[in-house]
C-alpha atoms as a PDB file:
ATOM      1  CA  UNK A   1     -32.086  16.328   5.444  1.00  0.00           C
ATOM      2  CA  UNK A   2     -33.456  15.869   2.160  1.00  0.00           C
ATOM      3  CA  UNK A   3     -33.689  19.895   1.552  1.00  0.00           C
ATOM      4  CA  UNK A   4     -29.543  19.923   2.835  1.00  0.00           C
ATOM      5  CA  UNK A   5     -28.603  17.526   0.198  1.00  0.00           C
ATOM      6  CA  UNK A   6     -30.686  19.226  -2.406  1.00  0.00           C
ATOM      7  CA  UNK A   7     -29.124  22.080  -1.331  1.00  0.00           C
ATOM      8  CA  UNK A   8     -25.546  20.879  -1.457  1.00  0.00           C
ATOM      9  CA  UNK A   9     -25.348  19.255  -4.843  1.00  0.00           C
ATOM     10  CA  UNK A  10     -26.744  22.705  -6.015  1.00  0.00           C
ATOM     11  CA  UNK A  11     -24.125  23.795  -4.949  1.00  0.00           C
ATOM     12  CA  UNK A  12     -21.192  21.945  -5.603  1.00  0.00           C
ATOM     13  CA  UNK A  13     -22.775  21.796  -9.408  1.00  0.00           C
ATOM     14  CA  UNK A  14     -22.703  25.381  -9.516  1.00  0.00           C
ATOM     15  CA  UNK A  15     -18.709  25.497  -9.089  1.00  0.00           C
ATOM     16  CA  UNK A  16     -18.556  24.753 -13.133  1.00  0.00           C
ATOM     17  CA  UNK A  17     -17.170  21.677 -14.881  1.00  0.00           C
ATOM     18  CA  UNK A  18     -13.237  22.420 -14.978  1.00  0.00           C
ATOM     19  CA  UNK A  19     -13.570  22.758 -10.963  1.00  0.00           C
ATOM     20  CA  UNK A  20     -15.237  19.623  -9.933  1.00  0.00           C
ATOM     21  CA  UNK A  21     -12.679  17.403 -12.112  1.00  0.00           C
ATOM     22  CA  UNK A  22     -10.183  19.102  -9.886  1.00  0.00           C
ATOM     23  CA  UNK A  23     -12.264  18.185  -7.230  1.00  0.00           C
ATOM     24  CA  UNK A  24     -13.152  15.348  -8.206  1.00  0.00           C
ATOM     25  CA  UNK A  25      -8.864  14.817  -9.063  1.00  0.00           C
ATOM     26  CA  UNK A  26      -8.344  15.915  -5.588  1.00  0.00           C
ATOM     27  CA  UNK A  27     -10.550  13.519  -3.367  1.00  0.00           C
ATOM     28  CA  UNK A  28      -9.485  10.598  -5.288  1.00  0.00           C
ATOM     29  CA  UNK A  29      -5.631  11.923  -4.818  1.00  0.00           C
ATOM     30  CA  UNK A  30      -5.330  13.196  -1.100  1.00  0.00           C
ATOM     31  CA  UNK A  31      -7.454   9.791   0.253  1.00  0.00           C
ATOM     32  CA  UNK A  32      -4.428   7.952   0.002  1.00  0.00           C
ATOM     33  CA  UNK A  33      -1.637   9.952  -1.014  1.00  0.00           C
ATOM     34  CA  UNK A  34      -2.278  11.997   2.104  1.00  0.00           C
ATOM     35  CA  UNK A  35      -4.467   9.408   4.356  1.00  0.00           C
ATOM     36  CA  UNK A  36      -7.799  11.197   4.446  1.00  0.00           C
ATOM     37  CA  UNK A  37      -9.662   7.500   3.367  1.00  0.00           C
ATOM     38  CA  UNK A  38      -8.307   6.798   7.379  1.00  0.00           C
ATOM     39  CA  UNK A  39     -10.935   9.719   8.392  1.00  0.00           C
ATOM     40  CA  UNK A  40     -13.528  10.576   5.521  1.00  0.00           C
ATOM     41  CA  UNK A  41     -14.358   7.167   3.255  1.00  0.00           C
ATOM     42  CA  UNK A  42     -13.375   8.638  -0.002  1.00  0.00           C
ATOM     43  CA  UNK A  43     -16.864   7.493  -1.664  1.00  0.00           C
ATOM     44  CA  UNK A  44     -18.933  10.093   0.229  1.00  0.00           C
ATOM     45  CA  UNK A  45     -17.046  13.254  -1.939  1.00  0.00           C
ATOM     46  CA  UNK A  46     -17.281  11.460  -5.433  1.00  0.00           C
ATOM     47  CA  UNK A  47     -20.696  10.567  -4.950  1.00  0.00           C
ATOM     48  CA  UNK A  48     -21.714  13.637  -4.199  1.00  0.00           C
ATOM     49  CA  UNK A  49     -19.238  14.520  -7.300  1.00  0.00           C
ATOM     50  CA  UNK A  50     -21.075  12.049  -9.239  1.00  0.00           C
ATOM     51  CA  UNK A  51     -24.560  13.648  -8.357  1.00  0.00           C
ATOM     52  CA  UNK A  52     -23.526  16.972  -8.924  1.00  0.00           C
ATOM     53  CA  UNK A  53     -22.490  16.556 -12.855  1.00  0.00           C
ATOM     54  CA  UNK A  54     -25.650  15.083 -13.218  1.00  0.00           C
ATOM     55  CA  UNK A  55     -27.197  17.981 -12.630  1.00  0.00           C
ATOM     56  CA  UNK A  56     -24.929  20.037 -14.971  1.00  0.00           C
ATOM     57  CA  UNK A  57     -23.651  20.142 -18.410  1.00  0.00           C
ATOM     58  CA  UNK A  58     -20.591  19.883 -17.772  1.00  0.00           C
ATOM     59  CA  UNK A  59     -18.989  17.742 -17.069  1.00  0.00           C
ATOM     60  CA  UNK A  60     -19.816  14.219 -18.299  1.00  0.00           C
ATOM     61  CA  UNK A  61     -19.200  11.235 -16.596  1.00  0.00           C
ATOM     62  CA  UNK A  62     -16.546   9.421 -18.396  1.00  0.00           C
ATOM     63  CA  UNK A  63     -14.082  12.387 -17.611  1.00  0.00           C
ATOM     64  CA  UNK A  64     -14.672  12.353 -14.308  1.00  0.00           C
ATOM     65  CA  UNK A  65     -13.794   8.596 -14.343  1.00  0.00           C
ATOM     66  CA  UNK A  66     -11.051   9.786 -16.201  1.00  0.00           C
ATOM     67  CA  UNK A  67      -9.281  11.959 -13.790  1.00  0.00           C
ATOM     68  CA  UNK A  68     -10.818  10.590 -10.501  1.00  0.00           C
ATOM     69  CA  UNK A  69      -8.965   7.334 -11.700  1.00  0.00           C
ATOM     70  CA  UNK A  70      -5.704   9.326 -12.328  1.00  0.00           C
ATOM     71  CA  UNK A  71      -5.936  11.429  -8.755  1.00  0.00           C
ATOM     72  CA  UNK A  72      -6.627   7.788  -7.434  1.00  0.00           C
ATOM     73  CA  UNK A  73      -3.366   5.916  -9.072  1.00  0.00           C
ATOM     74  CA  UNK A  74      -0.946   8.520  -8.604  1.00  0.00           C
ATOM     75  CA  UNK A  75      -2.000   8.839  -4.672  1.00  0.00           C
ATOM     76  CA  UNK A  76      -1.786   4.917  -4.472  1.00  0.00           C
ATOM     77  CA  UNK A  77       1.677   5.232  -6.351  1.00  0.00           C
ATOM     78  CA  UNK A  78       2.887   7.773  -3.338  1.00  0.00           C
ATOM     79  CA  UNK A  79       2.006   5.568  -1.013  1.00  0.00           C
ATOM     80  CA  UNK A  80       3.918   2.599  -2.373  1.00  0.00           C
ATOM     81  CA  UNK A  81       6.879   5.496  -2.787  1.00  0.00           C
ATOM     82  CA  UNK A  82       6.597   5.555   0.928  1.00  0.00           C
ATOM     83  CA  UNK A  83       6.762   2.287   1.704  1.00  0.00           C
ATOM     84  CA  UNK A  84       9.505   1.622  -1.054  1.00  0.00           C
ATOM     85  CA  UNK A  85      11.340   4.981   0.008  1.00  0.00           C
ATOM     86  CA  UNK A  86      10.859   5.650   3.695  1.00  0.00           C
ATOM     87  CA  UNK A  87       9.543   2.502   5.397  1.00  0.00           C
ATOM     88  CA  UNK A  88      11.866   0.162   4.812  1.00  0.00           C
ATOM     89  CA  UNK A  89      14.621   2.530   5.607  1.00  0.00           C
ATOM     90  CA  UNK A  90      12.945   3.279   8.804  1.00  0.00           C
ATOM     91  CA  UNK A  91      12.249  -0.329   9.446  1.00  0.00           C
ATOM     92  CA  UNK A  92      16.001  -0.865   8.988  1.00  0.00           C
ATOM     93  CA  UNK A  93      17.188   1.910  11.144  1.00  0.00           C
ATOM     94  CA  UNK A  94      16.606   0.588  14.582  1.00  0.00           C
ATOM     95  CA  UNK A  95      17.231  -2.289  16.612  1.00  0.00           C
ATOM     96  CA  UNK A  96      13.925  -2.413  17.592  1.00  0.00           C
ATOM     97  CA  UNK A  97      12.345  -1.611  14.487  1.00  0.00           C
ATOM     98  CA  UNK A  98      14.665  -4.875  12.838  1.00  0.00           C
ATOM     99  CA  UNK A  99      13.890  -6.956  15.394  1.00  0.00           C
ATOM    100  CA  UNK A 100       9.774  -5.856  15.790  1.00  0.00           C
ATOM    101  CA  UNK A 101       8.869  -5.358  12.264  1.00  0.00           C
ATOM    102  CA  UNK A 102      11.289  -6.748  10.095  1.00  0.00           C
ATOM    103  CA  UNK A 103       9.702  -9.856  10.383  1.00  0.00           C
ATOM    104  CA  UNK A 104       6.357  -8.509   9.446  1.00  0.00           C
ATOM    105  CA  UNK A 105       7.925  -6.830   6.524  1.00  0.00           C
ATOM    106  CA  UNK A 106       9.451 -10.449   5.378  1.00  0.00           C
ATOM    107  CA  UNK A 107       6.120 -11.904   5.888  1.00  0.00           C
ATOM    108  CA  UNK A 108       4.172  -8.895   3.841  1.00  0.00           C
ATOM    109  CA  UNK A 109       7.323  -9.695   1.201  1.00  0.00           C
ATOM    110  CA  UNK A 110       6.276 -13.608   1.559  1.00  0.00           C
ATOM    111  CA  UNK A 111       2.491 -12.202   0.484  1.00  0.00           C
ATOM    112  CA  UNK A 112       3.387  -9.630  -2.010  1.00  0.00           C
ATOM    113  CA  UNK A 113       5.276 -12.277  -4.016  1.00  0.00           C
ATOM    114  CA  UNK A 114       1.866 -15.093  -4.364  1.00  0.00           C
ATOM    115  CA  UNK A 115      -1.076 -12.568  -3.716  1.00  0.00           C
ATOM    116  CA  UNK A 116       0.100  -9.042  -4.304  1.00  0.00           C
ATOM    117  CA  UNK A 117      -1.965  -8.106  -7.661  1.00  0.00           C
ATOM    118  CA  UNK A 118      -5.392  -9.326  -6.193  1.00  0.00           C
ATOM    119  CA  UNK A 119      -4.597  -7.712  -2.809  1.00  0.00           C
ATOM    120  CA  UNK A 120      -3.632  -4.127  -4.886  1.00  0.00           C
ATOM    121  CA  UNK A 121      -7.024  -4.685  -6.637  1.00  0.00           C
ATOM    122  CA  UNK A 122      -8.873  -5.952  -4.064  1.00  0.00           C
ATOM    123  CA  UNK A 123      -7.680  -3.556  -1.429  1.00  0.00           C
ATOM    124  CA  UNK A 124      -9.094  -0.443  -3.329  1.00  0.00           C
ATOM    125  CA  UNK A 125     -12.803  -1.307  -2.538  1.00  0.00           C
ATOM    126  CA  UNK A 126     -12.136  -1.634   1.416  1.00  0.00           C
ATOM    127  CA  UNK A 127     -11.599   1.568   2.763  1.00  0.00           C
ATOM    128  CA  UNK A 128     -10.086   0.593   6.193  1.00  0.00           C
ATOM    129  CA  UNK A 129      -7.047  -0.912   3.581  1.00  0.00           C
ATOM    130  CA  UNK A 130      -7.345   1.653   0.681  1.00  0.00           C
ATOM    131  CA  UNK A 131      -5.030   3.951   2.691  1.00  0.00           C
ATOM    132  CA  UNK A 132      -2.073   1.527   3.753  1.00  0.00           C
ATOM    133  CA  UNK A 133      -2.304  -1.330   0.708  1.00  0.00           C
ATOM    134  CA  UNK A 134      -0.200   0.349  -1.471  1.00  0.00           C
ATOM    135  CA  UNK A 135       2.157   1.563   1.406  1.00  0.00           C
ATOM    136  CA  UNK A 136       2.700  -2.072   1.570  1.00  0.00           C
ATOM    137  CA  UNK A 137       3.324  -2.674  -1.169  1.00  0.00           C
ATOM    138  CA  UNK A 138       6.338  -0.854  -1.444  1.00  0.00           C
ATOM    139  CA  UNK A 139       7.168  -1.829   1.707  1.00  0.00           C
ATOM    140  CA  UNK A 140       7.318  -5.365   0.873  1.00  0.00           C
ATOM    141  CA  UNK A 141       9.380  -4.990  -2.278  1.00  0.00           C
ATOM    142  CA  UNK A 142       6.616  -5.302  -4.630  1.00  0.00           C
ATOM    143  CA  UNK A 143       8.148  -4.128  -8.488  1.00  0.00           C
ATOM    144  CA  UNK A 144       6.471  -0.912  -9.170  1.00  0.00           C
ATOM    145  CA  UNK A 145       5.631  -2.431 -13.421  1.00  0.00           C
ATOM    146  CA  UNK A 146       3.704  -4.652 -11.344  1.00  0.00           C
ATOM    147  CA  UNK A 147       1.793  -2.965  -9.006  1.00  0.00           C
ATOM    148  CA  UNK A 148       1.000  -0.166 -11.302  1.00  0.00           C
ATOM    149  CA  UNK A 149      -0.912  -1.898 -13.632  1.00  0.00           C
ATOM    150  CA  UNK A 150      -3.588  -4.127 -10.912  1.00  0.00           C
ATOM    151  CA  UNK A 151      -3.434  -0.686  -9.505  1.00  0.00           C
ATOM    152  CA  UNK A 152      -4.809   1.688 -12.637  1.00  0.00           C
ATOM    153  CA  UNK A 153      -6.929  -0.887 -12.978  1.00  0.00           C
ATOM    154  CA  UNK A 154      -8.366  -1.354  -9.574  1.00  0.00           C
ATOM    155  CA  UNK A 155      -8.694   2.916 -10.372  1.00  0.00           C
ATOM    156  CA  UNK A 156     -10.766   2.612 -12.808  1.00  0.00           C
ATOM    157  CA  UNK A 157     -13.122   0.233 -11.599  1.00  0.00           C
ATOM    158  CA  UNK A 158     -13.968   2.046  -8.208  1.00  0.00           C
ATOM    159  CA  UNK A 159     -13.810   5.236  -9.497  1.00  0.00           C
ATOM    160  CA  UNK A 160     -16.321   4.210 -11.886  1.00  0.00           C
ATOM    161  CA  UNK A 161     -18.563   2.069  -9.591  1.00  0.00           C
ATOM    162  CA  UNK A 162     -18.473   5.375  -6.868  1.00  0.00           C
ATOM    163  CA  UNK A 163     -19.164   8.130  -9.830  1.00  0.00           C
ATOM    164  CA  UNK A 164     -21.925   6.570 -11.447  1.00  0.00           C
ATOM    165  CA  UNK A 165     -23.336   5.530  -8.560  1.00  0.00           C
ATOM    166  CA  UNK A 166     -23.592   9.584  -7.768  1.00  0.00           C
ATOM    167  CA  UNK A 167     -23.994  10.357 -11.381  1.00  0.00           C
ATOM    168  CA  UNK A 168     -27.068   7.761 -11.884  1.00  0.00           C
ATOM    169  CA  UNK A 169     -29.112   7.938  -8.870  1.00  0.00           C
ATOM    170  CA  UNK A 170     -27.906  11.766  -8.243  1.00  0.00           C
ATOM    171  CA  UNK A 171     -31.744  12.690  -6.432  1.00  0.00           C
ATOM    172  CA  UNK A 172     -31.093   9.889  -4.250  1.00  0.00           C
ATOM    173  CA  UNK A 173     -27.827  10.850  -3.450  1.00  0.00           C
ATOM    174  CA  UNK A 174     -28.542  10.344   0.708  1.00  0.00           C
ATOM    175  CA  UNK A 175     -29.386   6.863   0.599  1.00  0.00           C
ATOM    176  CA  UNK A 176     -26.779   5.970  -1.941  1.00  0.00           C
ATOM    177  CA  UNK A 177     -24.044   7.586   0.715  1.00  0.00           C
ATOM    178  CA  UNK A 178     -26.113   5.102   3.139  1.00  0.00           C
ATOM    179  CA  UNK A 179     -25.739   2.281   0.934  1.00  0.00           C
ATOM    180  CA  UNK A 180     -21.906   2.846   0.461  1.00  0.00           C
ATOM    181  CA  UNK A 181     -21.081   3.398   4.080  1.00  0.00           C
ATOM    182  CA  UNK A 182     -22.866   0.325   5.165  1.00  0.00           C
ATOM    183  CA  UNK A 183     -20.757  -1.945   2.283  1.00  0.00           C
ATOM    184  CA  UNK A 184     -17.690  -0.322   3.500  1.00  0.00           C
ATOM    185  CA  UNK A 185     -18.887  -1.168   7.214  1.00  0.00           C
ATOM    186  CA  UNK A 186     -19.548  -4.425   6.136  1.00  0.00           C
ATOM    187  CA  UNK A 187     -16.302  -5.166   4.219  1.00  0.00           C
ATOM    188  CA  UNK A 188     -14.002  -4.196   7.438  1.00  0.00           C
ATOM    189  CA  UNK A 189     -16.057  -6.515   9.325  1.00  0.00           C
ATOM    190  CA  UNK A 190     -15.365  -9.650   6.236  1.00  0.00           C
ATOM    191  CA  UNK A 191     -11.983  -8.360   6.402  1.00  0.00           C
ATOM    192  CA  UNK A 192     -11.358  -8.855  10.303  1.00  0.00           C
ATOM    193  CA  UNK A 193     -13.743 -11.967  10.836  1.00  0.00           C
ATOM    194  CA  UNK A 194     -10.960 -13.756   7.579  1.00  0.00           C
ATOM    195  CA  UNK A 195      -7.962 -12.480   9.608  1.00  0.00           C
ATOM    196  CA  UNK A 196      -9.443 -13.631  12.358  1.00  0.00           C
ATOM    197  CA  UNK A 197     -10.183 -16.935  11.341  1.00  0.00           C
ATOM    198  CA  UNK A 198      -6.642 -17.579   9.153  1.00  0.00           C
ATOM    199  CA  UNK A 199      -4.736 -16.839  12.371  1.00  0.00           C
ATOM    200  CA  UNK A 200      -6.540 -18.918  14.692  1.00  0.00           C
ATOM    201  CA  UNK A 201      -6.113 -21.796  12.415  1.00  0.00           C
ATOM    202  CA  UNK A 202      -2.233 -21.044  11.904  1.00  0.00           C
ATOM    203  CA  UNK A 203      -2.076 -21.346  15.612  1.00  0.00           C
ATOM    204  CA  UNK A 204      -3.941 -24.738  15.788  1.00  0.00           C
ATOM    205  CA  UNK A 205      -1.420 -25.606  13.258  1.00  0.00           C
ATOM    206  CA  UNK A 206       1.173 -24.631  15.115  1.00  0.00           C
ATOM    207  CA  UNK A 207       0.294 -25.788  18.354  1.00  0.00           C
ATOM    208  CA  UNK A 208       0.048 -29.458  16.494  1.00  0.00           C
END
């Protein structure tokens, strides 16, 4: 395993500078803007990303942040174009879709309006939400001046957690991965033991 990593970053290093910021512009872009996050955990490319410039020239780390954080904010912004654009027309569409999710969609509004900046920012470091946070955004009527900015922020910050954790410990690359996979494992499981917990006690409260 060790030899196939080796292996790989040689690789991917050897593609030149000006191709892995593509790259690197690419996996941060298509993980929400296209969904892949839902399949592939977009930390596992940049990583390897990260690992690979080490091992180069070319390119240096801060513009790989650079345009891994701009691939990451302008896939978030499609998403909340969907929502804004084509989910809450759909939701509207239907009688079952009004009656179903409408509510949901009020209630997501209802959240938006108290919580919305830390749930854009927070939202970017769990990948089982990365992928639908901003499409709920929009969906919920959250102002686009205000999501954008918790949401280049949020960019920046994981893009350059994720980068130089590749870029710093670049030999080490497999357990890094490792390390990532099992704090993404272990944030879905926070994440549904919270909701788990907040909706069992709004049912006590309700059956009160």
């Amino acid at each position: 395993m060790e030899s196939f990593v080796e292996d790989l970053l040689d690789d991917v290093a050897s593609i030149g500078g000006g191709w892995l910021l593509l790259a690197a512009f690419l996996l941060a872009f298509a993980e929400t803007a296209l969904f892949t996050d839902l399949i592939v955990p977009g930390e596992v490319g940049l990583i390897v990303a990260g690992a690979a410039a080490a091992r180069g020239d070319d390119p240096h780390l801060v513009p790989l942040i650079a345009v891994a954080a701009l691939g990451a904010t302008l896939g978030d912004s499609v998403g909340w174009a969907i929502g804004r654009f084509v989910g809450v027309p759909f939701v509207e569409r239907y009688a079952w879709t009004r009656k179903h999710l409408r509510p949901k969609v009020e209630r997501a509004r209802e959240y938006f309006t108290r919580r919305g900046a830390a749930a854009v920012f927070l939202g970017r470091f769990i990948g089982a939400l990365r992928a639908v946070v901003s499409v709920v955004a929009g969906m919920s009527g959250m102002p686009y001046r205000r999501f954008l900015p918790w949401n280049v922020l949020a960019s920046v910050a994981w893009t350059a957690l994720v980068l130089s954790a590749g870029y710093f410990f670049g030999r080490n690359v497999e357990s890094v991965v490792g390390d990532v996979g099992l704090v993404v494992a272990a944030s879905i499981i926070a994440a549904v033991g919270l909701w788990w917990l907040v909706r069992r006690r709004r049912r006590a409260r309700s059956d009160a």
